[in-house]
N, C-alpha and C. Protein backbone atom coordinates (compact mmCIF):
# COMPACT_ATOMS: atom_id res chain seq x y z
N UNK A 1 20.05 161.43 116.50
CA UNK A 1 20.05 160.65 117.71
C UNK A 1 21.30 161.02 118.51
N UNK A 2 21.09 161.33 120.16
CA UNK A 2 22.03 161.86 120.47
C UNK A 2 22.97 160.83 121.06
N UNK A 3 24.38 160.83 121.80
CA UNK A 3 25.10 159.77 122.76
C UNK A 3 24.76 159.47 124.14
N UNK A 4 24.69 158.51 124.24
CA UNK A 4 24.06 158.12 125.82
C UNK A 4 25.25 157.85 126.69
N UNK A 5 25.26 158.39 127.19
CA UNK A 5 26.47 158.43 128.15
C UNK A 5 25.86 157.11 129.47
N UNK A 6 27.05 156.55 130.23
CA UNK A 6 27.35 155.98 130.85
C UNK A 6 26.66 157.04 132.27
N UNK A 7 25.83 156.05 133.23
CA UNK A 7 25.89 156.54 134.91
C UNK A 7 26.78 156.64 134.84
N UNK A 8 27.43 157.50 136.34
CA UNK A 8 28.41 156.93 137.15
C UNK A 8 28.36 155.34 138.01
N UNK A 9 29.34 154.98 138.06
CA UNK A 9 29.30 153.82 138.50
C UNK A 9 28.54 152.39 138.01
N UNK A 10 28.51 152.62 136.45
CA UNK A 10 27.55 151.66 135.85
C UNK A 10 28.76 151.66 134.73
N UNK A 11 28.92 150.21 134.25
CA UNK A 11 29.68 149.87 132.88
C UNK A 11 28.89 149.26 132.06
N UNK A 12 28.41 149.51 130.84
CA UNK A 12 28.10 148.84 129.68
C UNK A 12 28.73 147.66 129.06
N UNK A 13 30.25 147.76 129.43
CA UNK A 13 31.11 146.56 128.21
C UNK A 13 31.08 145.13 129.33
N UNK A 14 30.81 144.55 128.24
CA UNK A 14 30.72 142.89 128.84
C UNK A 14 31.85 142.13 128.06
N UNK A 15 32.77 141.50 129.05
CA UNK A 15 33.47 140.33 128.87
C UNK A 15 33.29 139.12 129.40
N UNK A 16 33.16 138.59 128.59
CA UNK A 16 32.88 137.18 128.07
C UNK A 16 34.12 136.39 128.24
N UNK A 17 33.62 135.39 129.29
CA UNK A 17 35.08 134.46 129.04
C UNK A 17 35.40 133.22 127.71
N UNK A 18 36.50 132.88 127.71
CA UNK A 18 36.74 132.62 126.33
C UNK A 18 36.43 131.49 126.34
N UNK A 19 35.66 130.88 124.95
CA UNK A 19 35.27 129.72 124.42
C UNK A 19 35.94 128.17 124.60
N UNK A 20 35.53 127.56 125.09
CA UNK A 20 36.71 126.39 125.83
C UNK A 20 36.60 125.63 123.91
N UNK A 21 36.94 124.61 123.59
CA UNK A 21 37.07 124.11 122.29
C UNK A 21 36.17 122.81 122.27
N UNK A 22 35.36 122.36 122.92
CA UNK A 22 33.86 121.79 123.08
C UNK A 22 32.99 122.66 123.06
N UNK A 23 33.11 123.58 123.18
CA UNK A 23 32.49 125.16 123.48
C UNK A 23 31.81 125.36 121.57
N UNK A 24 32.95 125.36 121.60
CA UNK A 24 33.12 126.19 120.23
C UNK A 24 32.64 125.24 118.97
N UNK A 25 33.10 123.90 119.19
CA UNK A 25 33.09 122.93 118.00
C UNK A 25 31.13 123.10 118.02
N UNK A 26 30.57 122.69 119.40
CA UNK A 26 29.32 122.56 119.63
C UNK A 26 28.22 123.58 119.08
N UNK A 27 29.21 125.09 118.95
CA UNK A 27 28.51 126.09 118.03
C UNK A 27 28.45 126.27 116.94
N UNK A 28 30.43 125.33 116.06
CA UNK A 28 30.12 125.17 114.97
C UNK A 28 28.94 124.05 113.99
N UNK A 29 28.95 123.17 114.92
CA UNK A 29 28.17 122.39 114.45
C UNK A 29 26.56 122.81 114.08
N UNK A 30 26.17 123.19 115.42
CA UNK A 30 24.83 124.16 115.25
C UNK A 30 24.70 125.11 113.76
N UNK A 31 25.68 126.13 114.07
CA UNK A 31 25.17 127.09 112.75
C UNK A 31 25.60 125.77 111.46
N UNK A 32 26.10 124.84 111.33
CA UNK A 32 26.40 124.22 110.18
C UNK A 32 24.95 123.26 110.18
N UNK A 33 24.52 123.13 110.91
CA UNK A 33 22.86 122.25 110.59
C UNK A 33 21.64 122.87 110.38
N UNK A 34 21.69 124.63 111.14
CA UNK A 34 21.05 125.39 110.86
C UNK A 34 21.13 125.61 109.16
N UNK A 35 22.53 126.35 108.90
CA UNK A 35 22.59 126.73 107.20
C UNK A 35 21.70 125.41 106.55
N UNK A 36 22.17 124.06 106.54
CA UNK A 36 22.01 123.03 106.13
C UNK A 36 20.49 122.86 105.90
N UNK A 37 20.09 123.06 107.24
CA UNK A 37 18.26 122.41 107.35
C UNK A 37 17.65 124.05 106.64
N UNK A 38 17.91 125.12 107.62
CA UNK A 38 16.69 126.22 107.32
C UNK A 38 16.99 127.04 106.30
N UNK A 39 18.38 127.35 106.15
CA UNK A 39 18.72 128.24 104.57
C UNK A 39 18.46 127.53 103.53
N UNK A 40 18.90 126.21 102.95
CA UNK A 40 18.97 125.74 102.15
C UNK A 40 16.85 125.27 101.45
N UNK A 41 16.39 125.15 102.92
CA UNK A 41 14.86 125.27 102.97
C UNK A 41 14.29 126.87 102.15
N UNK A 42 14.62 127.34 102.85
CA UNK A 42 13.96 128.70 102.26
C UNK A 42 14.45 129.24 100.86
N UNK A 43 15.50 128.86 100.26
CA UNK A 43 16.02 128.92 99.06
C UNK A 43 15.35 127.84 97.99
N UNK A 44 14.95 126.92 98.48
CA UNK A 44 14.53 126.10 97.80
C UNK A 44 12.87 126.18 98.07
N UNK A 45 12.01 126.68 98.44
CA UNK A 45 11.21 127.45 98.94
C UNK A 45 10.91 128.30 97.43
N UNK A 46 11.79 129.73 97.83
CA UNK A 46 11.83 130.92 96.63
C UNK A 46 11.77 129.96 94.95
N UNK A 47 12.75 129.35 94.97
CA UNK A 47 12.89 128.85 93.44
C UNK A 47 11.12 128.08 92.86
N UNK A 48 10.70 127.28 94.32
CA UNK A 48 9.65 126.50 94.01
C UNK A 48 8.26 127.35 93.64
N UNK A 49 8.56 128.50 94.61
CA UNK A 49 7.38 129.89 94.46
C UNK A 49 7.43 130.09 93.03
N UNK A 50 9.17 130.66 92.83
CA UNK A 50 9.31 131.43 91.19
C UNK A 50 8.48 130.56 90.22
N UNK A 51 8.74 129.26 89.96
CA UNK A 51 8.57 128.31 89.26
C UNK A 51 7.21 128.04 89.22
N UNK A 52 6.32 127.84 90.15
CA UNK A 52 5.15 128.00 89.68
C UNK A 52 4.47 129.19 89.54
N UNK A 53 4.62 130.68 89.47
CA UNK A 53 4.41 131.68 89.29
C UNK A 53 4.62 131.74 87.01
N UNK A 54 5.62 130.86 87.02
CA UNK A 54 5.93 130.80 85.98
C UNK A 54 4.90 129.81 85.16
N UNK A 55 4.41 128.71 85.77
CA UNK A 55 3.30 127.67 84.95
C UNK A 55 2.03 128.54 85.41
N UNK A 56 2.05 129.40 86.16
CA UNK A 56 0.89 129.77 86.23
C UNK A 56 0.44 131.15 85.25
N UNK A 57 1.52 131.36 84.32
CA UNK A 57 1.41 132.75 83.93
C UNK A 57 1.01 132.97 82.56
């Protein structure tokens, strides 16, 4: 795969202004209810699969 070069007069890099600290707490919270609700779901999910794969065998 080769390098893609830049137009002229076109920039790729994006700056982002910085996270105010309501900003930020509001994102930590999110990924901390996400892990909480949907990882901890799907892990407990796999074990429940394994487990009856196992009474069923």
């Amino acid at each position: 795969m080769g390098h893609i070069k830049e137009p002229k007069g076109v920039d790729f890099v994006i700056a982002s202004d910085p996270l105010t600290d309501k900003a930020r707490q509001e994102m930590s919270e999110f990924i901390r209810n996400y892990k909480n609700n949907v990882i901890i779901k799907k892990a407990k999910l796999r074990t429940d699969t394994k487990q009856s794969k196992l009474v069923h065998a």
